[in-house]
PDB file of N, CA and C in Angstrom:
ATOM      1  N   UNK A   1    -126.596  78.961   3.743  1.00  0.00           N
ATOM      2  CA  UNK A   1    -125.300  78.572   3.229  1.00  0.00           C
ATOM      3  C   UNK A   1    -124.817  79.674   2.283  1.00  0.00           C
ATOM      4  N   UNK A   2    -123.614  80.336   2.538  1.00  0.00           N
ATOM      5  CA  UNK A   2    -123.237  81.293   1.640  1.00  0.00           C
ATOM      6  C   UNK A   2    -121.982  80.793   0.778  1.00  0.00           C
ATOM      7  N   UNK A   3    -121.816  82.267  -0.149  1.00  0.00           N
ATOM      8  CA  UNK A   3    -122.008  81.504  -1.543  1.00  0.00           C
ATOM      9  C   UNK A   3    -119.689  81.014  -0.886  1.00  0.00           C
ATOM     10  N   UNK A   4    -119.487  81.690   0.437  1.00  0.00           N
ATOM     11  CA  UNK A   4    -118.213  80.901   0.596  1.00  0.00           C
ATOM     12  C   UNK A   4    -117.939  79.478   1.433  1.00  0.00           C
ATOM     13  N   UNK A   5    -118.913  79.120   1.793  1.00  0.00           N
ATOM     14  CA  UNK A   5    -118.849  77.644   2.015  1.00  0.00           C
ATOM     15  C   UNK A   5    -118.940  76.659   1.171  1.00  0.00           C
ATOM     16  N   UNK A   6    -120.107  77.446  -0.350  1.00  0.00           N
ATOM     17  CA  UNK A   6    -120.253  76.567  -1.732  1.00  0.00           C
ATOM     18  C   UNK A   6    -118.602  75.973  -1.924  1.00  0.00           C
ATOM     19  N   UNK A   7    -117.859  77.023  -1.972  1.00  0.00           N
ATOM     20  CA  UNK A   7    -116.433  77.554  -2.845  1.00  0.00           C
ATOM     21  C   UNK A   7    -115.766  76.678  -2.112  1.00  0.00           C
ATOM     22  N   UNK A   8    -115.518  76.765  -0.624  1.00  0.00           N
ATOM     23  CA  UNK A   8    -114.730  75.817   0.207  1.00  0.00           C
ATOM     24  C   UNK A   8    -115.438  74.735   0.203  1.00  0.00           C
ATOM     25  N   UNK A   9    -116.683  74.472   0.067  1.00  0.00           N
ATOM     26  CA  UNK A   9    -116.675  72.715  -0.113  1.00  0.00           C
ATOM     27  C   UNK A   9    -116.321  71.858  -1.000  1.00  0.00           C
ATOM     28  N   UNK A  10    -116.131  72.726  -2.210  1.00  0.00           N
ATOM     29  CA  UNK A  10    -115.858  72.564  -3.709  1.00  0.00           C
ATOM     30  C   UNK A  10    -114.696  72.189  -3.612  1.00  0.00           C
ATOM     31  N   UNK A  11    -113.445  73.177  -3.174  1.00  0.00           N
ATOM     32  CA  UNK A  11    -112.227  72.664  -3.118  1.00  0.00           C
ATOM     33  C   UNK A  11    -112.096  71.236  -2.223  1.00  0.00           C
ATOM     34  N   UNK A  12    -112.750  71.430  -1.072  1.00  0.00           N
ATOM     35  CA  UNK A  12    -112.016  70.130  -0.247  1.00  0.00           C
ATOM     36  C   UNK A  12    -112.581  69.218  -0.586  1.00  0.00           C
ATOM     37  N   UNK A  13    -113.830  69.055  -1.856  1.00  0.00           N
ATOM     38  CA  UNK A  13    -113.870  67.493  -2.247  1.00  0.00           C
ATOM     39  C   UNK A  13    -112.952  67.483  -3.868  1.00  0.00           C
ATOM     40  N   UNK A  14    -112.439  68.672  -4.177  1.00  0.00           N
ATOM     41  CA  UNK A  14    -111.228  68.529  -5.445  1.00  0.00           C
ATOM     42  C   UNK A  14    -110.208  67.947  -4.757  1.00  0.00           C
ATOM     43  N   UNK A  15    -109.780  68.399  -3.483  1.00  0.00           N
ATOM     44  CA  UNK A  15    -108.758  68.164  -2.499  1.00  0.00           C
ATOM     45  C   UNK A  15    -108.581  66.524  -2.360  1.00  0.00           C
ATOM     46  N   UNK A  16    -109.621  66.483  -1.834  1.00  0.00           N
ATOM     47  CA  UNK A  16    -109.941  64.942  -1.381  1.00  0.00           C
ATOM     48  C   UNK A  16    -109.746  63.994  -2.667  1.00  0.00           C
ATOM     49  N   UNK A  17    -109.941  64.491  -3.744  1.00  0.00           N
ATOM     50  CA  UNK A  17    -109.674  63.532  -4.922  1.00  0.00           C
ATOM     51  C   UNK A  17    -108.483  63.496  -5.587  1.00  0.00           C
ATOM     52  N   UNK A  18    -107.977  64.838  -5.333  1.00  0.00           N
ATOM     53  CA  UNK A  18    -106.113  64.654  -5.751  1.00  0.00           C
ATOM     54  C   UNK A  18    -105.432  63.764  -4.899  1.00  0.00           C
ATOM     55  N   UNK A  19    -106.036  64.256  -3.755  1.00  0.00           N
ATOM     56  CA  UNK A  19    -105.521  62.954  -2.278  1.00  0.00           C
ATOM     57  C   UNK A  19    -105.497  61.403  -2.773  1.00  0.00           C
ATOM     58  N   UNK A  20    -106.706  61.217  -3.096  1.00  0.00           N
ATOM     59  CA  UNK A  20    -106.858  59.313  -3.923  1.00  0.00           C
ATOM     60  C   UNK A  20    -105.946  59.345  -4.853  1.00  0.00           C
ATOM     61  N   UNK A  21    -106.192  60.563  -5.428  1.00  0.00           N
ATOM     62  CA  UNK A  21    -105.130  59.956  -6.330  1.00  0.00           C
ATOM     63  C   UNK A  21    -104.012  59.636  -6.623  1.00  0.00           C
ATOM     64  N   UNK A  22    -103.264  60.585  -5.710  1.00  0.00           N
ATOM     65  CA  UNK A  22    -101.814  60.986  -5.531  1.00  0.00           C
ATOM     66  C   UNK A  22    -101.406  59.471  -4.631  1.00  0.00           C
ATOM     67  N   UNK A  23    -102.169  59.492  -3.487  1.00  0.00           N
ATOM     68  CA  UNK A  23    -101.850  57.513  -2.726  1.00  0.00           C
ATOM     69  C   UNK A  23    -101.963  56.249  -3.675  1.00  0.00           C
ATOM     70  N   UNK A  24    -102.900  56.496  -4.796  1.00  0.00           N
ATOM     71  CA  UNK A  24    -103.300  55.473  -5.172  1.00  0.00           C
ATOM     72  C   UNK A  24    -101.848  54.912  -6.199  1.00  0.00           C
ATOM     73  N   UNK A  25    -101.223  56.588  -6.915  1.00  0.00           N
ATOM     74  CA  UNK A  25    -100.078  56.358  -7.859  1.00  0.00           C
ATOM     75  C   UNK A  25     -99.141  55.877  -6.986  1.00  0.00           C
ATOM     76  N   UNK A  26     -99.264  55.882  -5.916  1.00  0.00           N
ATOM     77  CA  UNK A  26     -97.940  55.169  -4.715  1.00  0.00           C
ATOM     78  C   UNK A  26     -97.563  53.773  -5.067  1.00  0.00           C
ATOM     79  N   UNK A  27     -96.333  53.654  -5.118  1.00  0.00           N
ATOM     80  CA  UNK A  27     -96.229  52.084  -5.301  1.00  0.00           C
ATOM     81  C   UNK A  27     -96.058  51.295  -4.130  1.00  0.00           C
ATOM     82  N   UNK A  28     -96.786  50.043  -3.923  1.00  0.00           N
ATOM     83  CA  UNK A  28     -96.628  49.381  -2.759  1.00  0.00           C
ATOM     84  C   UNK A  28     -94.861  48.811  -2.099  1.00  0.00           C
ATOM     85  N   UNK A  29     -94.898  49.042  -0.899  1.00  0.00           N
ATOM     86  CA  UNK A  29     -93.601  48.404  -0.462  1.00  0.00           C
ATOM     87  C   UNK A  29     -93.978  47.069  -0.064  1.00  0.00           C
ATOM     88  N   UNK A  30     -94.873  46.051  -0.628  1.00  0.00           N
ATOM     89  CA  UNK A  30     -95.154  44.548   0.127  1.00  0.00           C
ATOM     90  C   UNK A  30     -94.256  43.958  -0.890  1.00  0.00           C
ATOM     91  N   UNK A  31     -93.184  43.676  -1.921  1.00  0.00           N
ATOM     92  CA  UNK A  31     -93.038  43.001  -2.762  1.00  0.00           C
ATOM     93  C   UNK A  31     -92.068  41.742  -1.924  1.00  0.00           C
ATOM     94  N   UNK A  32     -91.172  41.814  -0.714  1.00  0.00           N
ATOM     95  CA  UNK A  32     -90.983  40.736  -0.152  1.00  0.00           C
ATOM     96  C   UNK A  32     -90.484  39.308  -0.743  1.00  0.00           C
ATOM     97  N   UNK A  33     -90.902  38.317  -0.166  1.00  0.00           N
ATOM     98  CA  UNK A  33     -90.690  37.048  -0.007  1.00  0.00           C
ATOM     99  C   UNK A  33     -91.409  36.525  -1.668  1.00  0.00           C
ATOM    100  N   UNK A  34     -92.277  36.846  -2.062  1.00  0.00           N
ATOM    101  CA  UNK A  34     -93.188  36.687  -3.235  1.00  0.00           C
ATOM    102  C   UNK A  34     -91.931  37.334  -4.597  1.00  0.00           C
ATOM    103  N   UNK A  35     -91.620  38.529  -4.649  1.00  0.00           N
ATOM    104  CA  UNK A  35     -90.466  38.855  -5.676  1.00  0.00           C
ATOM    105  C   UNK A  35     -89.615  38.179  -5.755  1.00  0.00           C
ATOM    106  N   UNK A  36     -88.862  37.622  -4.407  1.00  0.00           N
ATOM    107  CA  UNK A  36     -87.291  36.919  -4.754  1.00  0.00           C
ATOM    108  C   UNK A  36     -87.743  35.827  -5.072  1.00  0.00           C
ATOM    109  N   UNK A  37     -89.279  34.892  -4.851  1.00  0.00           N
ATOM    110  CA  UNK A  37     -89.054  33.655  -4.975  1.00  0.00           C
ATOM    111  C   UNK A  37     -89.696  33.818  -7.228  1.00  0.00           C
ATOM    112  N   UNK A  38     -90.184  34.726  -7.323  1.00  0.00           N
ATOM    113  CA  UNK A  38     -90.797  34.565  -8.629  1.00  0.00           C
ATOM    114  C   UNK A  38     -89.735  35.423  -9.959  1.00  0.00           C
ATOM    115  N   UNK A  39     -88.687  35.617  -9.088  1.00  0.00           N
ATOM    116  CA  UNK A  39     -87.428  35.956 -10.216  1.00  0.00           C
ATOM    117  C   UNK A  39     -87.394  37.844 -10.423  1.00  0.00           C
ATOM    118  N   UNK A  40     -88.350  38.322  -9.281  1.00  0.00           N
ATOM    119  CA  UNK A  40     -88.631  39.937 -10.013  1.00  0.00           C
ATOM    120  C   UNK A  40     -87.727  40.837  -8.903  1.00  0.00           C
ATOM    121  N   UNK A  41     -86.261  40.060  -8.815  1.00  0.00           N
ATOM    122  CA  UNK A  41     -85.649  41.127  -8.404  1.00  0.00           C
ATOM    123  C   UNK A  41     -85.384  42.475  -9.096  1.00  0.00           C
ATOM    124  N   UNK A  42     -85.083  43.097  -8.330  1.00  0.00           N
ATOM    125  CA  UNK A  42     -84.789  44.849  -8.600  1.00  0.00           C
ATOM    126  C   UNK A  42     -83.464  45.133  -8.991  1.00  0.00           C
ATOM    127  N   UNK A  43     -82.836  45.894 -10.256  1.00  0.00           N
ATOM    128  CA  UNK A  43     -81.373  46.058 -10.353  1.00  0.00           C
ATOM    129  C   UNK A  43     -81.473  47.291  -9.061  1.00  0.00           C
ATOM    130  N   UNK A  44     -80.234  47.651  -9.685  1.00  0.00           N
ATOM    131  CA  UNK A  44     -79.976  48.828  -8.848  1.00  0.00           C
ATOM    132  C   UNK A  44     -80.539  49.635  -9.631  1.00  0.00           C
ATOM    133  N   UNK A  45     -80.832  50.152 -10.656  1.00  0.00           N
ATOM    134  CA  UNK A  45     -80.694  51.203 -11.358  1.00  0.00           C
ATOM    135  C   UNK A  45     -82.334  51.613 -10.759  1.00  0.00           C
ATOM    136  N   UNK A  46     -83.119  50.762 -11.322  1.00  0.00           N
ATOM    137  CA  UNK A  46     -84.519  50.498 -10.868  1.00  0.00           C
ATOM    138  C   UNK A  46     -84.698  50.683  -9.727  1.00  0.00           C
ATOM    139  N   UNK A  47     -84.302  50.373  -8.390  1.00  0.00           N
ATOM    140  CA  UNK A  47     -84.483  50.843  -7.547  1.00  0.00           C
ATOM    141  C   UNK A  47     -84.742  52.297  -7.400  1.00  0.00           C
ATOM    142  N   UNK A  48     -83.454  52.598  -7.496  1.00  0.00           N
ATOM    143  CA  UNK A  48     -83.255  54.183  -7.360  1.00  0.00           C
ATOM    144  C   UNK A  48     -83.972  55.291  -8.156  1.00  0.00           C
ATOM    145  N   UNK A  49     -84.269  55.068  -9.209  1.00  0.00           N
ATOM    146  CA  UNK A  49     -85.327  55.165  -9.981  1.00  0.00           C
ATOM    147  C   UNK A  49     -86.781  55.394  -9.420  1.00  0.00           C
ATOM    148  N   UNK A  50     -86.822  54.416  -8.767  1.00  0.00           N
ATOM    149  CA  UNK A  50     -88.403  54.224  -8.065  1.00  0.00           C
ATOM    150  C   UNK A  50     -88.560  54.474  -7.093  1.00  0.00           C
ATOM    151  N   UNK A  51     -87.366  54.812  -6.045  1.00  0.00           N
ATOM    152  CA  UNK A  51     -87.172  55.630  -5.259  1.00  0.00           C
ATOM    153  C   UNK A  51     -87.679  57.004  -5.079  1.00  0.00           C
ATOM    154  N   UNK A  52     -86.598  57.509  -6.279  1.00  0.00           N
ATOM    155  CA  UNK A  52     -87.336  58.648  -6.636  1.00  0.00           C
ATOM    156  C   UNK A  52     -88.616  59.422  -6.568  1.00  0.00           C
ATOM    157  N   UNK A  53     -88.649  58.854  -7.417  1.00  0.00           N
ATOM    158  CA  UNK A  53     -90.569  58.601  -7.923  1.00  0.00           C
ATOM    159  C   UNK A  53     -91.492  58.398  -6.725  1.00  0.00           C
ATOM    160  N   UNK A  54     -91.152  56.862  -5.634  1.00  0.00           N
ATOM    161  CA  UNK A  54     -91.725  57.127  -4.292  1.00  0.00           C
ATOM    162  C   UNK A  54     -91.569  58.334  -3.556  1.00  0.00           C
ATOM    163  N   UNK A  55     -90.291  58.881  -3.411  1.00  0.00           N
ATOM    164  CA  UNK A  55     -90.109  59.868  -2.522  1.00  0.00           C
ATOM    165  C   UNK A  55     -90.844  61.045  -2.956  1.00  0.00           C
ATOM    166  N   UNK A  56     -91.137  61.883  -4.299  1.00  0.00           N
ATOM    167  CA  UNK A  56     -91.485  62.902  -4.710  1.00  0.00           C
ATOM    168  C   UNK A  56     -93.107  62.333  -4.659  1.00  0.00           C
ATOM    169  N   UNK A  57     -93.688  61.417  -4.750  1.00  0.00           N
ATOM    170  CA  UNK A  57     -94.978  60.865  -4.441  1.00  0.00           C
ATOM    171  C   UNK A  57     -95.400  61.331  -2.857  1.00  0.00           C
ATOM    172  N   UNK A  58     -94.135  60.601  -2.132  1.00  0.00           N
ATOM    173  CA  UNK A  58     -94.964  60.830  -0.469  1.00  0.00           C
ATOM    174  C   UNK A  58     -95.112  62.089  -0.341  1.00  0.00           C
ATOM    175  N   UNK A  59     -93.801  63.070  -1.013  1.00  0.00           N
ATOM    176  CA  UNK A  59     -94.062  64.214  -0.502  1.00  0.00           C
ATOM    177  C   UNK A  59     -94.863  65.382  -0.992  1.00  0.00           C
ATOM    178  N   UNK A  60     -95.300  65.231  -2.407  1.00  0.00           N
ATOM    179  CA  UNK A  60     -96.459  65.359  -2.743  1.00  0.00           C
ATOM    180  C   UNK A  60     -97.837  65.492  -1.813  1.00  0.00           C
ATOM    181  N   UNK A  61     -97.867  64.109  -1.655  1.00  0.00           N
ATOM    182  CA  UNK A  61     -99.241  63.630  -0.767  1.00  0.00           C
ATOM    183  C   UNK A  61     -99.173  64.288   0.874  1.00  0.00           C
ATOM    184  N   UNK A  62     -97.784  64.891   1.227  1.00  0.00           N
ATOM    185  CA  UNK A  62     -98.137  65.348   2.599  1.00  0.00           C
ATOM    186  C   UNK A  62     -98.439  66.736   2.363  1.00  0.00           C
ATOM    187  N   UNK A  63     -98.040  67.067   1.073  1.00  0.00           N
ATOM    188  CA  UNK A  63     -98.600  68.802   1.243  1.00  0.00           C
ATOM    189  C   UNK A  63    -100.131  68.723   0.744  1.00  0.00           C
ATOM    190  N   UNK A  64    -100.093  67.724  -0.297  1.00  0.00           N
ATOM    191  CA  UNK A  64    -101.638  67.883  -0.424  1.00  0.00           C
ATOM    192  C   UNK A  64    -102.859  67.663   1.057  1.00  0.00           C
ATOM    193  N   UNK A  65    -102.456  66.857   1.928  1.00  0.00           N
ATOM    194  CA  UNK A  65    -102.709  66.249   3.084  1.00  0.00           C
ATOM    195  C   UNK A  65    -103.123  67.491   3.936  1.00  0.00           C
ATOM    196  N   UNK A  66    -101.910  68.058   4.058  1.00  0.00           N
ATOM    197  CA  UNK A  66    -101.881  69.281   4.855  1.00  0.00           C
ATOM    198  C   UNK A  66    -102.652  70.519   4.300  1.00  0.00           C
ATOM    199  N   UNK A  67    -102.769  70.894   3.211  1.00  0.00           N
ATOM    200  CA  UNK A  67    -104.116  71.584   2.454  1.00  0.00           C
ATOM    201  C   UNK A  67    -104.850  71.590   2.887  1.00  0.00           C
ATOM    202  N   UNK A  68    -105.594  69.777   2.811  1.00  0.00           N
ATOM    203  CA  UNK A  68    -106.706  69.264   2.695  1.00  0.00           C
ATOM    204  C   UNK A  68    -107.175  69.367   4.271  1.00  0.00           C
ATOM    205  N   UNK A  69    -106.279  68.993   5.340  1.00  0.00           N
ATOM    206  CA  UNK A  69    -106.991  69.496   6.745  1.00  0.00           C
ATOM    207  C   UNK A  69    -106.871  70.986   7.221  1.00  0.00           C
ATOM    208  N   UNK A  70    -106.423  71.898   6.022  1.00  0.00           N
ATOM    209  CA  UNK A  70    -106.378  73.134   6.734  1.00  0.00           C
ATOM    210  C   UNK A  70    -107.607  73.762   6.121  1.00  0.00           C
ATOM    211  N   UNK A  71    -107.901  73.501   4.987  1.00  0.00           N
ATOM    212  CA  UNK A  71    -109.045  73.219   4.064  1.00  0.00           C
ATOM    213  C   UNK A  71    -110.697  73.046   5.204  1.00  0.00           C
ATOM    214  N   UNK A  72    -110.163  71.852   5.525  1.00  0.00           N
ATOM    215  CA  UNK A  72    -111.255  71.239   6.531  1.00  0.00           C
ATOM    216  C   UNK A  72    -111.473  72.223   7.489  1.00  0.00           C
ATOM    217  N   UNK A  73    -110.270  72.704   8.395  1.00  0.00           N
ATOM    218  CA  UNK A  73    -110.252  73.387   9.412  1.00  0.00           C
ATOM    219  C   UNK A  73    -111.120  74.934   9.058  1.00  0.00           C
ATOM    220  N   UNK A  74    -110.518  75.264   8.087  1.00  0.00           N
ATOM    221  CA  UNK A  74    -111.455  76.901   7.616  1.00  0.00           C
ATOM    222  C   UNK A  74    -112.667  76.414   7.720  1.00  0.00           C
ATOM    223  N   UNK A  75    -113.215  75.404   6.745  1.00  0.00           N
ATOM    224  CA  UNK A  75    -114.441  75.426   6.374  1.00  0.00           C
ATOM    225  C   UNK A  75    -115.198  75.212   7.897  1.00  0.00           C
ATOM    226  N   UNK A  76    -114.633  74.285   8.743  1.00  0.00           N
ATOM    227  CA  UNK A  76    -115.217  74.215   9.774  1.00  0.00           C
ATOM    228  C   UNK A  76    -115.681  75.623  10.725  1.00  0.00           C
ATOM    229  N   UNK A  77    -114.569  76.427  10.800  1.00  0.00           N
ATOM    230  CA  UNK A  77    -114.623  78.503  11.534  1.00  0.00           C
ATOM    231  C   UNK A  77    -115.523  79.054  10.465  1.00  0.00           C
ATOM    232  N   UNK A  78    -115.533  78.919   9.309  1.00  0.00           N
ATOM    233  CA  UNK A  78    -116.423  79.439   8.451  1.00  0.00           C
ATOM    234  C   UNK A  78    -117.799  79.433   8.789  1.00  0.00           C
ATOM    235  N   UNK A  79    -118.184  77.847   9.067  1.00  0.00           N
ATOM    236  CA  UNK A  79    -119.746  77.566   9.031  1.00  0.00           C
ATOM    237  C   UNK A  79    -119.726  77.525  10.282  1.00  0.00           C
ATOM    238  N   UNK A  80    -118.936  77.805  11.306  1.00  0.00           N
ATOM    239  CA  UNK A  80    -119.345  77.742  12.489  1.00  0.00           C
ATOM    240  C   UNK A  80    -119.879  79.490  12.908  1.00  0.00           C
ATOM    241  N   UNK A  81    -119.728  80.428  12.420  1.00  0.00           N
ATOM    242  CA  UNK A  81    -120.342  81.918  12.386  1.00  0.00           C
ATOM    243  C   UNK A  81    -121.308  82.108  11.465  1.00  0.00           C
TER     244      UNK A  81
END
């Protein structure tokens, strides 16, 4: 094992943990039938707001995503020579 597979395995389990983390800050879209009946509607303002915030989240998580399997992919040509 040389010392550049150490380096690339290192990153893609840093990778893999920005990944949890970055999904985990995601806010769920189930709020449904359960919000309108328990009074936690959304203004507008809030929405859009959290919108936001979702949207710069997903897209976050697809570049990290895409890293993380190109990440995978090296390390895989790496240790395969």
């Amino acid at each position: 094992m040389s010392a550049l597979d150490i380096i690339i395995g290192i990153l893609v389990l840093l990778v893999s943990i920005v990944v949890i983390g970055v999904v985990l800050l995601q806010q769920g879209h189930r709020s449904g039938i359960n919000g309108a009946i328990s009074g936690a509607a959304d203004t507008f303002l809030s929405k859009t707001k959290a919108r936001t915030a979702d949207a710069q989240l997903a897209r976050i998580t697809k570049f990290i995503a895409i890293g993380f399997f190109v990440l995978v992919l090296l390390a895989n040509v790496i240790s395969a020579f």
